[in-house]
PDB file of N, CA and C in Angstrom:
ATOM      1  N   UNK A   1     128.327  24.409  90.230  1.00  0.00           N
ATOM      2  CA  UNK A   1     129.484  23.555  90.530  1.00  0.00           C
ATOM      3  C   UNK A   1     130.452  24.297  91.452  1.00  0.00           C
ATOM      4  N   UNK A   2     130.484  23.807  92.847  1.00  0.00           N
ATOM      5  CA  UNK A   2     131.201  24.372  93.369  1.00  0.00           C
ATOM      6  C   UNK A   2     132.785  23.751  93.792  1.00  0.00           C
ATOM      7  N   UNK A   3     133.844  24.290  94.752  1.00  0.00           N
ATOM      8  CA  UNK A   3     134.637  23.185  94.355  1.00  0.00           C
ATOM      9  C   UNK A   3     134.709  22.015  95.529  1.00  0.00           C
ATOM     10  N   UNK A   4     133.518  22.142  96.320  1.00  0.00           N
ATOM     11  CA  UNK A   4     133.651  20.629  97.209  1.00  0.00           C
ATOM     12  C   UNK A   4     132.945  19.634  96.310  1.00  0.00           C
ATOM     13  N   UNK A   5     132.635  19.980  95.017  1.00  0.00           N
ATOM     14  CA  UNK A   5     131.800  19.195  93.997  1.00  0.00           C
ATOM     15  C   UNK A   5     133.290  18.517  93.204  1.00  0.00           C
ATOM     16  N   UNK A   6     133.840  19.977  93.084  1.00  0.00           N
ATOM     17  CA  UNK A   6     135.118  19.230  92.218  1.00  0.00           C
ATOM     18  C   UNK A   6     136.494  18.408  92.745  1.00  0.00           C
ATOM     19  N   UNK A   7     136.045  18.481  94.432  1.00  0.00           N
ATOM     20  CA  UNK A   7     136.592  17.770  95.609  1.00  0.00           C
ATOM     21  C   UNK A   7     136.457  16.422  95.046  1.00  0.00           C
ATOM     22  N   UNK A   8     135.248  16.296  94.856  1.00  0.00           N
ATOM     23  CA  UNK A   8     134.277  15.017  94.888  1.00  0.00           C
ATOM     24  C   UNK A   8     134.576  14.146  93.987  1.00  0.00           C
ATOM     25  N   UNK A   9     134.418  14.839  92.936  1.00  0.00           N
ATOM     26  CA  UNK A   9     134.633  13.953  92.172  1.00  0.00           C
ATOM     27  C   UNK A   9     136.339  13.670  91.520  1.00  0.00           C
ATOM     28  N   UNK A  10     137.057  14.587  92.136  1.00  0.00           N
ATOM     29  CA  UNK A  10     138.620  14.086  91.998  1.00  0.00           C
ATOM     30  C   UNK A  10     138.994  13.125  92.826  1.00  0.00           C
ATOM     31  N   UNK A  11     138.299  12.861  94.041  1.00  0.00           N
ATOM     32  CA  UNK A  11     138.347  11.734  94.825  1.00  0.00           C
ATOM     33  C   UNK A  11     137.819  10.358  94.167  1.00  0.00           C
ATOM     34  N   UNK A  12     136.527  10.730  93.509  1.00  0.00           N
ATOM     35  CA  UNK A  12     135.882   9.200  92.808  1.00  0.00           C
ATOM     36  C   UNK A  12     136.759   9.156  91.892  1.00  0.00           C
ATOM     37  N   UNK A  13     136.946  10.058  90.747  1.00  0.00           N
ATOM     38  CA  UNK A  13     138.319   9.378  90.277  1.00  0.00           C
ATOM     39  C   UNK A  13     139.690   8.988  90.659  1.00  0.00           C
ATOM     40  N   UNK A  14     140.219   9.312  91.755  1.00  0.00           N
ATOM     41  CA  UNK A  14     141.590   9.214  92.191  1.00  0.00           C
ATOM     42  C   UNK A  14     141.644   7.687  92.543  1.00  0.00           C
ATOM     43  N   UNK A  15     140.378   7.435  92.942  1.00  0.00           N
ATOM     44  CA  UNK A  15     140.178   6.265  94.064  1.00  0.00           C
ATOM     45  C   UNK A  15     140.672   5.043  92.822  1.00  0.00           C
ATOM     46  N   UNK A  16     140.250   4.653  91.883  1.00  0.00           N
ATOM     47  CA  UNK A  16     140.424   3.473  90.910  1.00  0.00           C
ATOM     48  C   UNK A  16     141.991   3.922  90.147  1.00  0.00           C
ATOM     49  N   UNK A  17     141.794   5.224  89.955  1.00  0.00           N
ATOM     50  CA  UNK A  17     143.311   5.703  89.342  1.00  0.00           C
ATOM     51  C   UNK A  17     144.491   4.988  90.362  1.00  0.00           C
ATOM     52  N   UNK A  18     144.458   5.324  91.443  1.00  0.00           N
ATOM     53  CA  UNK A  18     145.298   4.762  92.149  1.00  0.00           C
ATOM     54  C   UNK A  18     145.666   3.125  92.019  1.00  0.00           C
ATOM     55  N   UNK A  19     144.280   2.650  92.262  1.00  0.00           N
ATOM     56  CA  UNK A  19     143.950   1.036  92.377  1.00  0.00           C
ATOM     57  C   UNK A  19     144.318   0.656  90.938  1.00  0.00           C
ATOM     58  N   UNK A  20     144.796   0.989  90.017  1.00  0.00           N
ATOM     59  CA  UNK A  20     145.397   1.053  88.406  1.00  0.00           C
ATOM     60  C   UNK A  20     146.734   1.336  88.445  1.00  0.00           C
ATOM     61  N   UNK A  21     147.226   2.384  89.320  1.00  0.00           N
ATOM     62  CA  UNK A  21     148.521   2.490  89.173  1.00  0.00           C
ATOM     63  C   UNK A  21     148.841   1.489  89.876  1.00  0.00           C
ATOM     64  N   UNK A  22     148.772   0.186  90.962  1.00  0.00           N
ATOM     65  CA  UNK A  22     148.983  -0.297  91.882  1.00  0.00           C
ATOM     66  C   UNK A  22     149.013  -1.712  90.869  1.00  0.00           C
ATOM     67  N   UNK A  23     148.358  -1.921  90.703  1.00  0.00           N
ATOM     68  CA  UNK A  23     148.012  -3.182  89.317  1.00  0.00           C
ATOM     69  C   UNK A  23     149.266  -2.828  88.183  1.00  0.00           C
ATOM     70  N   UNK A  24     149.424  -1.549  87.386  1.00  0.00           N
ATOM     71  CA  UNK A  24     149.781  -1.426  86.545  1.00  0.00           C
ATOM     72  C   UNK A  24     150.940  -0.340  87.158  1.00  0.00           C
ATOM     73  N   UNK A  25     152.352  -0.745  87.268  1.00  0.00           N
ATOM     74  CA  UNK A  25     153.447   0.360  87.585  1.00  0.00           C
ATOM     75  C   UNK A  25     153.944   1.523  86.119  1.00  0.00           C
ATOM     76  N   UNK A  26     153.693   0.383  85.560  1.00  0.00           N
ATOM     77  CA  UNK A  26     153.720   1.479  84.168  1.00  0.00           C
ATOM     78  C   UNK A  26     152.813   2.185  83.268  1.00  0.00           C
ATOM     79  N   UNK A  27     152.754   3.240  83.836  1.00  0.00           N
ATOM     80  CA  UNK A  27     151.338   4.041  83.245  1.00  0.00           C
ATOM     81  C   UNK A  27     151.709   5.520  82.332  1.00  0.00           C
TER      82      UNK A  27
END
């Protein structure tokens, strides 16, 4: 595991996290 792996996948999660905070202001 290197960290353009842990790049990676903070991006696949950021991506819906965001699209959640945007839907939902109160989190």
């Amino acid at each position: 595991m290197g960290i353009s792996h842990m790049i990676y996948k903070l991006k696949k999660t950021w991506k819906p996290l965001k699209y959640l905070s945007k839907r939902k202001p109160q989190l």
